[in-house]
PDB file of N, CA and C in Angstrom:
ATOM      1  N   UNK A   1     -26.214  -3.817  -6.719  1.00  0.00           N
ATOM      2  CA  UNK A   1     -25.467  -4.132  -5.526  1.00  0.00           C
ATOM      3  C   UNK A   1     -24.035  -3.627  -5.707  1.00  0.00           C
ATOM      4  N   UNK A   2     -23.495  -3.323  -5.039  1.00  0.00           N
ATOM      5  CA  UNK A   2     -22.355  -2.639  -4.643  1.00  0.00           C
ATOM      6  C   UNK A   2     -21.229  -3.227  -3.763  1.00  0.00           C
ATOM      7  N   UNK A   3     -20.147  -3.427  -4.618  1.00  0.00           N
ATOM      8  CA  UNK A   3     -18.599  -4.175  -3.715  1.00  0.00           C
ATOM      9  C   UNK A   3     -17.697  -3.170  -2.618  1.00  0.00           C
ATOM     10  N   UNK A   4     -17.653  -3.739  -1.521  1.00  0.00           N
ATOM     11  CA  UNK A   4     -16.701  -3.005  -0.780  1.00  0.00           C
ATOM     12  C   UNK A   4     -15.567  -2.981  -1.089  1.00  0.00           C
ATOM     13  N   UNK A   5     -15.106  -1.593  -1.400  1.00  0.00           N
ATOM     14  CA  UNK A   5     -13.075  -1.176  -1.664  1.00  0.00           C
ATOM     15  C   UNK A   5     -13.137  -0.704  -0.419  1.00  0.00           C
ATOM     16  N   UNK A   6     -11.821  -1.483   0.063  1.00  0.00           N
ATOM     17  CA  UNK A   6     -11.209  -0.712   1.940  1.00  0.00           C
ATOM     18  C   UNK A   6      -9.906  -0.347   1.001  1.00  0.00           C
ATOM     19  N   UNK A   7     -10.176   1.012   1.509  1.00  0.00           N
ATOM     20  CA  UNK A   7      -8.425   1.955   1.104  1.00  0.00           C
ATOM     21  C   UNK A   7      -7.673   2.069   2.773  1.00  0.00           C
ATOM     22  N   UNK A   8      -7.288   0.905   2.476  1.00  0.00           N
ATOM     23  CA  UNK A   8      -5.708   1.252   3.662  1.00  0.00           C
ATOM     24  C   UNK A   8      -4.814   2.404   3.750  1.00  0.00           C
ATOM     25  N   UNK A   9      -4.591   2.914   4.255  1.00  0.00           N
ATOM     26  CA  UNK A   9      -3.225   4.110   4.421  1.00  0.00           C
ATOM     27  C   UNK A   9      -2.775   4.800   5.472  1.00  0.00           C
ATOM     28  N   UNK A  10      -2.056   6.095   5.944  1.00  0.00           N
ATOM     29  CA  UNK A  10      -1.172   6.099   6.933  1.00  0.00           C
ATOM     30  C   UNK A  10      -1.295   7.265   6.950  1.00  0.00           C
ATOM     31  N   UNK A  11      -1.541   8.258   5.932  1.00  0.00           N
ATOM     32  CA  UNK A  11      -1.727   9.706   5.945  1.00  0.00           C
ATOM     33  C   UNK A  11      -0.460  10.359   5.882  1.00  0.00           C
ATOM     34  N   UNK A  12       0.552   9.568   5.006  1.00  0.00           N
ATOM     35  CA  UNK A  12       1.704   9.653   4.356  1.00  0.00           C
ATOM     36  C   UNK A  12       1.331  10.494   3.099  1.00  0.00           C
ATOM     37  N   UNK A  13       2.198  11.564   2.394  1.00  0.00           N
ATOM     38  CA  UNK A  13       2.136  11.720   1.062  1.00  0.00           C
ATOM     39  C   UNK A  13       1.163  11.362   0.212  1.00  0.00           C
ATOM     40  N   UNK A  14       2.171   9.790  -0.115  1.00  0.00           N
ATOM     41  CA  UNK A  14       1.998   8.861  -1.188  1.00  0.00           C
ATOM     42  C   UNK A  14       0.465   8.411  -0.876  1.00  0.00           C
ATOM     43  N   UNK A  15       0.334   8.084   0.520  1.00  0.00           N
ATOM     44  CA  UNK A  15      -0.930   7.799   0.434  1.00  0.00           C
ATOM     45  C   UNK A  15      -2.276   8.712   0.138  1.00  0.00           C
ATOM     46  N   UNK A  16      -2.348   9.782   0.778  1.00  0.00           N
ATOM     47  CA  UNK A  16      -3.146  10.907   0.224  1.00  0.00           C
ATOM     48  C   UNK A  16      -3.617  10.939  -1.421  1.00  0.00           C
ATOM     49  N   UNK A  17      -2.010  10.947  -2.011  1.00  0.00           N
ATOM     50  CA  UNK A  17      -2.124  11.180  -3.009  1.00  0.00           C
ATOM     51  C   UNK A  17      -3.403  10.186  -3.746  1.00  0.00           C
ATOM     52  N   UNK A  18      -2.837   8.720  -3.678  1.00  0.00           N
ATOM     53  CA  UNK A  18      -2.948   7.837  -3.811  1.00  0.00           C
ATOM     54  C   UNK A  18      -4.828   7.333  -4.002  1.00  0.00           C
ATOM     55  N   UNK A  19      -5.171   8.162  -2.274  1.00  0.00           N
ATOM     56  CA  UNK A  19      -6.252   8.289  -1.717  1.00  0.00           C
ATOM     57  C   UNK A  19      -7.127   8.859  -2.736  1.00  0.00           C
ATOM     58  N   UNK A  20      -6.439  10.003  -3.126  1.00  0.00           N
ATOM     59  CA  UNK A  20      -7.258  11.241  -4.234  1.00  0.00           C
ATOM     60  C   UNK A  20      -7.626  10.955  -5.925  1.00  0.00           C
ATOM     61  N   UNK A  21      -6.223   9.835  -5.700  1.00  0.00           N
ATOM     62  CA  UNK A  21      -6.453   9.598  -6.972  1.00  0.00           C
ATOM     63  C   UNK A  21      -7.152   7.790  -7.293  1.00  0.00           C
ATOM     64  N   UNK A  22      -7.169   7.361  -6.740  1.00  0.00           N
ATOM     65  CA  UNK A  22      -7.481   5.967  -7.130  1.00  0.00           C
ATOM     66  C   UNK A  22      -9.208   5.816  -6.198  1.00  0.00           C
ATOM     67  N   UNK A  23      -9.187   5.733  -5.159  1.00  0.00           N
ATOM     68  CA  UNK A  23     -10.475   5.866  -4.239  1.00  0.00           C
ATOM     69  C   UNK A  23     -11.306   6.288  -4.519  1.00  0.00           C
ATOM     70  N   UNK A  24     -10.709   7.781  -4.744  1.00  0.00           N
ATOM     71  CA  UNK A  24     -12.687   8.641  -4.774  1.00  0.00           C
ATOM     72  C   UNK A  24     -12.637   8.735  -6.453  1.00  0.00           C
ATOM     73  N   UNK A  25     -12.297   7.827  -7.159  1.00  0.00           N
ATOM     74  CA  UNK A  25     -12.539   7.619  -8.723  1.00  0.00           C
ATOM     75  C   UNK A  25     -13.410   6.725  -8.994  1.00  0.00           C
ATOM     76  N   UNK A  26     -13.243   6.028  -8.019  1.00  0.00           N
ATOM     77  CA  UNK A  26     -14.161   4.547  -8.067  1.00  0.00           C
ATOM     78  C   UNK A  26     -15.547   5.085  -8.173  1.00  0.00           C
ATOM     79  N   UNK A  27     -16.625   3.854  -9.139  1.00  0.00           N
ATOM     80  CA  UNK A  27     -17.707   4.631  -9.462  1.00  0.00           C
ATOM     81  C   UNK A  27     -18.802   4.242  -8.003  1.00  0.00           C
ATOM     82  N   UNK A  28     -19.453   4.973  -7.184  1.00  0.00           N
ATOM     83  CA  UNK A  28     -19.887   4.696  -6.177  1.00  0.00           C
ATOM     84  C   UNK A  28     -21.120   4.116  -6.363  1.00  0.00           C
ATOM     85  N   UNK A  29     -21.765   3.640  -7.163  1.00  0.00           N
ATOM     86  CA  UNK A  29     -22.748   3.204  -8.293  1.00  0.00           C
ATOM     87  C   UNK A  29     -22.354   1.314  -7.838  1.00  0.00           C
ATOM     88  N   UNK A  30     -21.465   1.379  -7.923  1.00  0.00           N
ATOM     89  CA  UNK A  30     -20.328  -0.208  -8.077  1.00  0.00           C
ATOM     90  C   UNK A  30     -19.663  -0.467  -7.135  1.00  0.00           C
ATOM     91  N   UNK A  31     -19.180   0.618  -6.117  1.00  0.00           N
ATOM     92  CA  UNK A  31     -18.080   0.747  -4.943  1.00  0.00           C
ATOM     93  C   UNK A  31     -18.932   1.168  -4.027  1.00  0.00           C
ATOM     94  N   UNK A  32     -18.476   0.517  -2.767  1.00  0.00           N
ATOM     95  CA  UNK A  32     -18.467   1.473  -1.261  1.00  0.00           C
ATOM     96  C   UNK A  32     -17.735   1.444  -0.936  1.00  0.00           C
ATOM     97  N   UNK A  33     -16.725   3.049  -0.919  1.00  0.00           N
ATOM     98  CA  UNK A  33     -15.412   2.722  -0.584  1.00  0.00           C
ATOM     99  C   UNK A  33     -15.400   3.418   1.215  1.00  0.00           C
ATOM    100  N   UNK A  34     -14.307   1.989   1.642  1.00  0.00           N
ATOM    101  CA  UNK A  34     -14.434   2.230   3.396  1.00  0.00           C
ATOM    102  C   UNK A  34     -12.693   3.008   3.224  1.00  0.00           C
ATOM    103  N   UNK A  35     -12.386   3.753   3.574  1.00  0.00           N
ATOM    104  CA  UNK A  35     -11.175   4.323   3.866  1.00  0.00           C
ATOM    105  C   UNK A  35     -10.485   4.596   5.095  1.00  0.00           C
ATOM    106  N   UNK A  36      -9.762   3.717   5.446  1.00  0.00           N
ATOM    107  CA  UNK A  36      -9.267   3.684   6.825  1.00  0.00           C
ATOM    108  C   UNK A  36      -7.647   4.224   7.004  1.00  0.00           C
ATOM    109  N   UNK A  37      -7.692   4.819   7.740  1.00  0.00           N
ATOM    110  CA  UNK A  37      -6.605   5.827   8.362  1.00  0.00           C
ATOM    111  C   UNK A  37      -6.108   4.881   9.691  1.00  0.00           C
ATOM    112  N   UNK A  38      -4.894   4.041   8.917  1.00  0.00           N
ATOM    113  CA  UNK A  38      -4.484   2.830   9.761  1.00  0.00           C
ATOM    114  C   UNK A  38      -3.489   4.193  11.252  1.00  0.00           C
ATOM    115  N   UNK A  39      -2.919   4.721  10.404  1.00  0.00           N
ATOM    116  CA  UNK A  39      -2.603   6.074  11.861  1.00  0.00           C
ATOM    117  C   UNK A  39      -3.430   6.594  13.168  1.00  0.00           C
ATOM    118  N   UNK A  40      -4.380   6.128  12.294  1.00  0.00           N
ATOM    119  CA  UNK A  40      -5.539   7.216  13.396  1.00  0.00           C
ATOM    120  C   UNK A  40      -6.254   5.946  14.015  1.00  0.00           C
ATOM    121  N   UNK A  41      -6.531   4.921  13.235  1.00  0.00           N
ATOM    122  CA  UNK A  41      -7.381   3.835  13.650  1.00  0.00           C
ATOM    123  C   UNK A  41      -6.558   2.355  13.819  1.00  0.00           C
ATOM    124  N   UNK A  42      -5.790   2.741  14.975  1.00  0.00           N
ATOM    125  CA  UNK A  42      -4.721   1.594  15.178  1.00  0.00           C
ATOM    126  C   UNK A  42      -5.638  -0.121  15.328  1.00  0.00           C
ATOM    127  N   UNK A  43      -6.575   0.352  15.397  1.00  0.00           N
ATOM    128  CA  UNK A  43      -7.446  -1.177  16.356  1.00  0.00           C
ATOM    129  C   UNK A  43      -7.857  -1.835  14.828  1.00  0.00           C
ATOM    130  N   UNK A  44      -7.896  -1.236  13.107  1.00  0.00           N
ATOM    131  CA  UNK A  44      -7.690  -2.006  12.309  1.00  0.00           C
ATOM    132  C   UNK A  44      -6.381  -2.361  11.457  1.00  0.00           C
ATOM    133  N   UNK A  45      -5.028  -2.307  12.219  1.00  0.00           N
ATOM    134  CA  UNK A  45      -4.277  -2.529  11.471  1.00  0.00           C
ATOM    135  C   UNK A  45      -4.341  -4.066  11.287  1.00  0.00           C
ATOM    136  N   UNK A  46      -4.959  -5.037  12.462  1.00  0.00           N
ATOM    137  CA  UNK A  46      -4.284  -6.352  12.407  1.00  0.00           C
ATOM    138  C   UNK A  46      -6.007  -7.237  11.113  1.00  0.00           C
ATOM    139  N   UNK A  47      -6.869  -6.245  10.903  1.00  0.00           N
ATOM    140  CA  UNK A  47      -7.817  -6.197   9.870  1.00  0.00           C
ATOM    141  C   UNK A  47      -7.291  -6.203   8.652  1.00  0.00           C
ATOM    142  N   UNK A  48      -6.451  -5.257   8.433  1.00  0.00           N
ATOM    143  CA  UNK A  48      -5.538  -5.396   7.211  1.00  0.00           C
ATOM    144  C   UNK A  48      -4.471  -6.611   6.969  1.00  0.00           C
ATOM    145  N   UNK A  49      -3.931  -6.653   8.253  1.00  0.00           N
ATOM    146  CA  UNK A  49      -2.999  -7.624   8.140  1.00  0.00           C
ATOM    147  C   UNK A  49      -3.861  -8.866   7.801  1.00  0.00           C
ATOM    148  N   UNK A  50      -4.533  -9.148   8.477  1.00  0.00           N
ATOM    149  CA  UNK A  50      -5.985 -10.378   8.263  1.00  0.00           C
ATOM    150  C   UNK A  50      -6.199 -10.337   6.436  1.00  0.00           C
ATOM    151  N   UNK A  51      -6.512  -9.546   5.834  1.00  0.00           N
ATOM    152  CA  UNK A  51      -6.771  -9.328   4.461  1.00  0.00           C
ATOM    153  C   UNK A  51      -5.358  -9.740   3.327  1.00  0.00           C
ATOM    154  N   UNK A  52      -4.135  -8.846   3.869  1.00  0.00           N
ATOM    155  CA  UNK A  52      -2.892  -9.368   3.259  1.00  0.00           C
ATOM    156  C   UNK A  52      -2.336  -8.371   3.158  1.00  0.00           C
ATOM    157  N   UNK A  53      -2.580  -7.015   3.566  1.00  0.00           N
ATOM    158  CA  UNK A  53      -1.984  -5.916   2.977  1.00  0.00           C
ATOM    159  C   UNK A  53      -0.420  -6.233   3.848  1.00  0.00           C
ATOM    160  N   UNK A  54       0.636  -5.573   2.914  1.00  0.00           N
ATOM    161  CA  UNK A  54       1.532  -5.733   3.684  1.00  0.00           C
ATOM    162  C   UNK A  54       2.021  -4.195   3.613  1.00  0.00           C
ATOM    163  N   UNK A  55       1.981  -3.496   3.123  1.00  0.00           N
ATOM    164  CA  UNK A  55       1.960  -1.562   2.968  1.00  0.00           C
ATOM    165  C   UNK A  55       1.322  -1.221   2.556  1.00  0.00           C
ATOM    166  N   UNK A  56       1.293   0.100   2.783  1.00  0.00           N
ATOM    167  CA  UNK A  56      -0.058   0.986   2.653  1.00  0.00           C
ATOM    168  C   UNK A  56       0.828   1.759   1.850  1.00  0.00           C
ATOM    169  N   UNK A  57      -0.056   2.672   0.436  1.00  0.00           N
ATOM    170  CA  UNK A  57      -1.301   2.581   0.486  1.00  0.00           C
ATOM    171  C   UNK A  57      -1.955   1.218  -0.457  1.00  0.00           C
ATOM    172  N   UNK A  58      -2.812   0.864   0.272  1.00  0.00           N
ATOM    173  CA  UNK A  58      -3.227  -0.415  -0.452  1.00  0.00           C
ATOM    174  C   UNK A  58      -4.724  -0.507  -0.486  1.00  0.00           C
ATOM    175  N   UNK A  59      -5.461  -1.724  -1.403  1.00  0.00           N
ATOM    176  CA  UNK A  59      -6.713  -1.730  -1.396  1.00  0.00           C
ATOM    177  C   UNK A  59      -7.566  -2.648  -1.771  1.00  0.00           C
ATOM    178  N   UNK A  60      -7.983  -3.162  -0.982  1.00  0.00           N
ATOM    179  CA  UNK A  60      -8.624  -5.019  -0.719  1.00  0.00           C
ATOM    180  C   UNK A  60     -10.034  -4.544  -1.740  1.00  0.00           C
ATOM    181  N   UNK A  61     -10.084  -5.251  -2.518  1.00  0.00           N
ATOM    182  CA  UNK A  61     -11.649  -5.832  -3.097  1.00  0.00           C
ATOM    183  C   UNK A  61     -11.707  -6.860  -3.862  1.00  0.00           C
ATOM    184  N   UNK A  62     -12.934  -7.323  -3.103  1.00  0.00           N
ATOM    185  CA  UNK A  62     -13.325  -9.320  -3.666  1.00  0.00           C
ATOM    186  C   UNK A  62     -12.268  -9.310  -2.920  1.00  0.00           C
ATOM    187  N   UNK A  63     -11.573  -9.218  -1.645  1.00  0.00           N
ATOM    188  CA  UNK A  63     -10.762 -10.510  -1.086  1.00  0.00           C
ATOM    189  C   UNK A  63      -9.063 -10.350  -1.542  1.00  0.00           C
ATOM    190  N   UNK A  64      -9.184  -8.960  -2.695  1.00  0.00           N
ATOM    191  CA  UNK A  64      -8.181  -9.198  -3.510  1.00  0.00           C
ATOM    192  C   UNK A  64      -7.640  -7.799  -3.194  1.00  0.00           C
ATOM    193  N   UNK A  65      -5.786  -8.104  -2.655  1.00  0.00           N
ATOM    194  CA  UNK A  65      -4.726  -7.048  -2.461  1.00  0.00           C
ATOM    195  C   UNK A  65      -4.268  -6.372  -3.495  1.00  0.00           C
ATOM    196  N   UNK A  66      -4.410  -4.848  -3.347  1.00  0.00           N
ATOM    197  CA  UNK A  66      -3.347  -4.172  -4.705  1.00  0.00           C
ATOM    198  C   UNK A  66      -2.517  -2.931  -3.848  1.00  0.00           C
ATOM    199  N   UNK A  67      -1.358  -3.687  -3.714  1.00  0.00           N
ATOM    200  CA  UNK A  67      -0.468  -2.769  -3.372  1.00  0.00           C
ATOM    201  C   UNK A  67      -0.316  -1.416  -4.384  1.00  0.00           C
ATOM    202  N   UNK A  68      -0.116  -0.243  -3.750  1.00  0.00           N
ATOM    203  CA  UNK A  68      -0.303   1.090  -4.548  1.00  0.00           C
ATOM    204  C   UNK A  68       0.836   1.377  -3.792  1.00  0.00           C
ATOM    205  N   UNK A  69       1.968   1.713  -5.167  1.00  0.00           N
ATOM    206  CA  UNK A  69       3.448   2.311  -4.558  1.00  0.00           C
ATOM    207  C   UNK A  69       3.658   1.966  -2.973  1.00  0.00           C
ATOM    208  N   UNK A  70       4.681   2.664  -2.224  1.00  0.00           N
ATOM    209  CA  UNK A  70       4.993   2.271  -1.242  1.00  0.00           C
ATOM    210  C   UNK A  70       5.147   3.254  -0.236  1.00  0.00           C
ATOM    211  N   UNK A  71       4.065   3.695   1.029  1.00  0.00           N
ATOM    212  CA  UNK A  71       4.295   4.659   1.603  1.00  0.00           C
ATOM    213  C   UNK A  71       4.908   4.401   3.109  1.00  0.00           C
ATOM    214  N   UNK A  72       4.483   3.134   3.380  1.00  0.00           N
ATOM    215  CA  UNK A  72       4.812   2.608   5.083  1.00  0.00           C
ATOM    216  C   UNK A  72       4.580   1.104   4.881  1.00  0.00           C
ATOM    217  N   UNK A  73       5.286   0.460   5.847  1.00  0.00           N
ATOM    218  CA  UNK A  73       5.097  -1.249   5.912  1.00  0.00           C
ATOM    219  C   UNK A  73       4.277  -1.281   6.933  1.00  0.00           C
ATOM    220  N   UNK A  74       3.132  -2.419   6.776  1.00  0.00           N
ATOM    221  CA  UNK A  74       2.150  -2.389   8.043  1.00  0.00           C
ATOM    222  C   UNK A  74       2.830  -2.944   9.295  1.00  0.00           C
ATOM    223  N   UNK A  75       4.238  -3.497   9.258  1.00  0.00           N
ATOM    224  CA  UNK A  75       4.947  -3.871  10.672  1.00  0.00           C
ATOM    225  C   UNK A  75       4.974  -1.969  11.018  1.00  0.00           C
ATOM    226  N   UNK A  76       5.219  -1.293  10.679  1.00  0.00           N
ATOM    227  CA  UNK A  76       5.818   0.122  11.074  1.00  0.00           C
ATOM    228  C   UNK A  76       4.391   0.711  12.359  1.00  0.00           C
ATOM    229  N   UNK A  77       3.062   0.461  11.194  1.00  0.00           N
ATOM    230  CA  UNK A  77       2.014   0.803  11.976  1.00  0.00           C
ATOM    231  C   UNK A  77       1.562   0.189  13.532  1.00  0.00           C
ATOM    232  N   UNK A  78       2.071  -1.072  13.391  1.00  0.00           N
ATOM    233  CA  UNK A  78       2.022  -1.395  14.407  1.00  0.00           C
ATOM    234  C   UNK A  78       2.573  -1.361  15.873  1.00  0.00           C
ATOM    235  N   UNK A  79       3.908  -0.757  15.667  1.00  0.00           N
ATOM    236  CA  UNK A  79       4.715  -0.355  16.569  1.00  0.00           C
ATOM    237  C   UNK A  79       3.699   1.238  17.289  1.00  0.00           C
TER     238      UNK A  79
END
């Protein structure tokens, strides 16, 4: 069985980067990683907010927030 990682981000830099390097590392064996493009997919920012993220790029699993450096505040996305 397999845990959902949601990769939050903005399609900033940092997040890309972020994206390239932490996300698609995860072993998919163990992970299903959902990757959401809070830019493009405005209708889950308040999903994230629901979870705890408070900037992106970030990444909820088990329930549990890990802020990754700092590319945008999720108040920004929402505007």
């Amino acid at each position: 069985m397999s845990t959902t990682a949601t990769f939050y981000h903005a399609g900033c830099p940092v997040c890309v980067a972020a994206e390239q390097g932490l996300a698609e590392s995860l072993d998919p064996a163990k992970f299903k990683v959902d990757i959401v493009h809070l830019g493009q997919e405005k209708s889950r920012v308040e999903e994230a907010e629901r979870a705890g993220v408070k900037s992106v790029p970030a990444m909820v699993i088990g329930g549990q927030v890990y802020h990754i450096n700092h590319g945008a505040d999720l108040a920004a996305l929402k505007a």
